[in-house]
C-alpha atoms as a PDB file:
ATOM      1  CA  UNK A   1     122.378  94.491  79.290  1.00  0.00           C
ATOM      2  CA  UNK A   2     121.568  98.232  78.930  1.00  0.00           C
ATOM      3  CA  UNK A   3     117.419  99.590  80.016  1.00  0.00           C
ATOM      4  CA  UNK A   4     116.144 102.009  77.935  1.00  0.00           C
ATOM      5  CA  UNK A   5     114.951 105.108  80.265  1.00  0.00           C
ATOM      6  CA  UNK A   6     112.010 105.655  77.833  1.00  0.00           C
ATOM      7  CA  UNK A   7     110.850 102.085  78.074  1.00  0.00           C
ATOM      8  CA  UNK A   8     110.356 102.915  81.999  1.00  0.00           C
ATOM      9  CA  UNK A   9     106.614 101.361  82.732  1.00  0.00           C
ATOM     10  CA  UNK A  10     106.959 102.422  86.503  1.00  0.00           C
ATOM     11  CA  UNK A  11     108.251 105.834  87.265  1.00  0.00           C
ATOM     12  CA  UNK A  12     104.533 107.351  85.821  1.00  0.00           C
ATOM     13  CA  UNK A  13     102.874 105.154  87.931  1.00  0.00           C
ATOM     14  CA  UNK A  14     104.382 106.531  91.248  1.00  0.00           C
ATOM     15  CA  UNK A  15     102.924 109.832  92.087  1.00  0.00           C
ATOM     16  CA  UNK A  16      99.359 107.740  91.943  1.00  0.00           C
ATOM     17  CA  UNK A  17     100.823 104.982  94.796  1.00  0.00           C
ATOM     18  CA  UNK A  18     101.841 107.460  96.973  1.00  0.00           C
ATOM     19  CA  UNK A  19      98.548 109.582  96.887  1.00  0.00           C
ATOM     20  CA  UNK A  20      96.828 105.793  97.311  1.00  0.00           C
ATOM     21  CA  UNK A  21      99.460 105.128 100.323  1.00  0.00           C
ATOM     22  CA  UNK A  22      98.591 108.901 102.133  1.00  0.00           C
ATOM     23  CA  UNK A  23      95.098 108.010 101.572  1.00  0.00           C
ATOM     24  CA  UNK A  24      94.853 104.949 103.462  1.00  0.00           C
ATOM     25  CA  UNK A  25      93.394 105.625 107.026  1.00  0.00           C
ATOM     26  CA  UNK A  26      95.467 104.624 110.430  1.00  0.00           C
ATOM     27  CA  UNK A  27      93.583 101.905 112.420  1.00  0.00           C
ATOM     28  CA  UNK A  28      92.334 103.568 115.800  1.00  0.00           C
ATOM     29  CA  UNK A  29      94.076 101.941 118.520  1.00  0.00           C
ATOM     30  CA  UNK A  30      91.980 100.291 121.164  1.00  0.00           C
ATOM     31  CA  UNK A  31      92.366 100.606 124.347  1.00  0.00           C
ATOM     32  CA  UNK A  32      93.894  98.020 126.353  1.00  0.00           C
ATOM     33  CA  UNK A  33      95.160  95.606 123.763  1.00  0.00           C
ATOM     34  CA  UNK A  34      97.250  98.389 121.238  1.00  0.00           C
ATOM     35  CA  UNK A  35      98.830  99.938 123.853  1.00  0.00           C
ATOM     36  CA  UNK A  36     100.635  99.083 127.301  1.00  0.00           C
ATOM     37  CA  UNK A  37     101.126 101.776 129.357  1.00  0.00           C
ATOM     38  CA  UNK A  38     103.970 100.175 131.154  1.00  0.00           C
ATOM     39  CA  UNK A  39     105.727  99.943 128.072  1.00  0.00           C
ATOM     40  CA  UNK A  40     105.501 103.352 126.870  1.00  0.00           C
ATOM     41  CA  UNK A  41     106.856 104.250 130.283  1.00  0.00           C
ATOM     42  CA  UNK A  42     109.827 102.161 129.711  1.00  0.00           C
ATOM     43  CA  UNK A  43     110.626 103.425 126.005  1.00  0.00           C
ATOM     44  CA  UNK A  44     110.677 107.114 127.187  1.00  0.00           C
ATOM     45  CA  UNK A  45     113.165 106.043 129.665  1.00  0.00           C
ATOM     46  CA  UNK A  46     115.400 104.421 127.110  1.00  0.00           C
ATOM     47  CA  UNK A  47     114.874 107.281 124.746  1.00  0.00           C
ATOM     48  CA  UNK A  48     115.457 109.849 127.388  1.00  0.00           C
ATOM     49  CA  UNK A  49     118.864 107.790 128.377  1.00  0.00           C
ATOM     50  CA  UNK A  50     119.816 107.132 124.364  1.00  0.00           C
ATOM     51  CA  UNK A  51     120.094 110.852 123.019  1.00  0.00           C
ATOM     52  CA  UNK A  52     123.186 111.085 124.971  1.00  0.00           C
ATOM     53  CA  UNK A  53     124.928 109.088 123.526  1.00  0.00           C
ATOM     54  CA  UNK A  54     123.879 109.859 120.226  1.00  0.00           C
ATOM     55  CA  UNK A  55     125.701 111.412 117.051  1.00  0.00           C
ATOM     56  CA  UNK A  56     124.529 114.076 114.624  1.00  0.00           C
ATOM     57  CA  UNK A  57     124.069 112.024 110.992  1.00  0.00           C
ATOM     58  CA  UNK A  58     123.246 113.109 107.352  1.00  0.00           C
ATOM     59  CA  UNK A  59     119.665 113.058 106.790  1.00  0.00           C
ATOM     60  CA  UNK A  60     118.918 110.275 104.380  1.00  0.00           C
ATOM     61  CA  UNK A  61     116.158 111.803 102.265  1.00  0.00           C
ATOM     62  CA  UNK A  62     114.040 108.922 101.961  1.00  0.00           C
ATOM     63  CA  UNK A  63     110.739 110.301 102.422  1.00  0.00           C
ATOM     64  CA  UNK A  64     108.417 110.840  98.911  1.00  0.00           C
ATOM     65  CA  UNK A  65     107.569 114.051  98.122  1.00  0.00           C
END
C-alpha cells in the first residue's frame, strides 16, 4: 500500500497543537504534598554521583520547533 503525501490530513494541523500544548499553564505545586524535600535531597545525590559515569551521546532532536 503506497500514502499519497498530498492526501496528508495531519501535518497542517501540527503547528496549531503545539502552540495549544505551550499554551497550557503548569499546575503550581503545593507545598507539602508536590514536593518532599527529603527526596529532592536524595536525587541531587544520585545525580551528583551519576555524571561520572556518564557518556557524551548524539542529541536526539526531538523537541518541536
Amino acid at each position: 500500500m503506497s500514502t499519497n503525501p498530498d492526501d496528508d490530513r495531519i501535518t497542517s494541523k501540527l503547528p496549531a497543537l503545539q502552540f495549544y500544548q505551550l499554551s497550557l499553564a503548569s499546575p503550581e505545586p503545593q507545598p507539602g504534598i508536590d514536593f518532599d524535600k527529603d527526596a529532592a535531597a536524595r536525587g541531587m545525590n544520585f545525580q551528583w554521583k551519576g555524571q561520572v559515569q556518564q557518556l557524551p551521546s548524539e542529541p536526539l532532536w526531538t523537541e518541536p520547533g
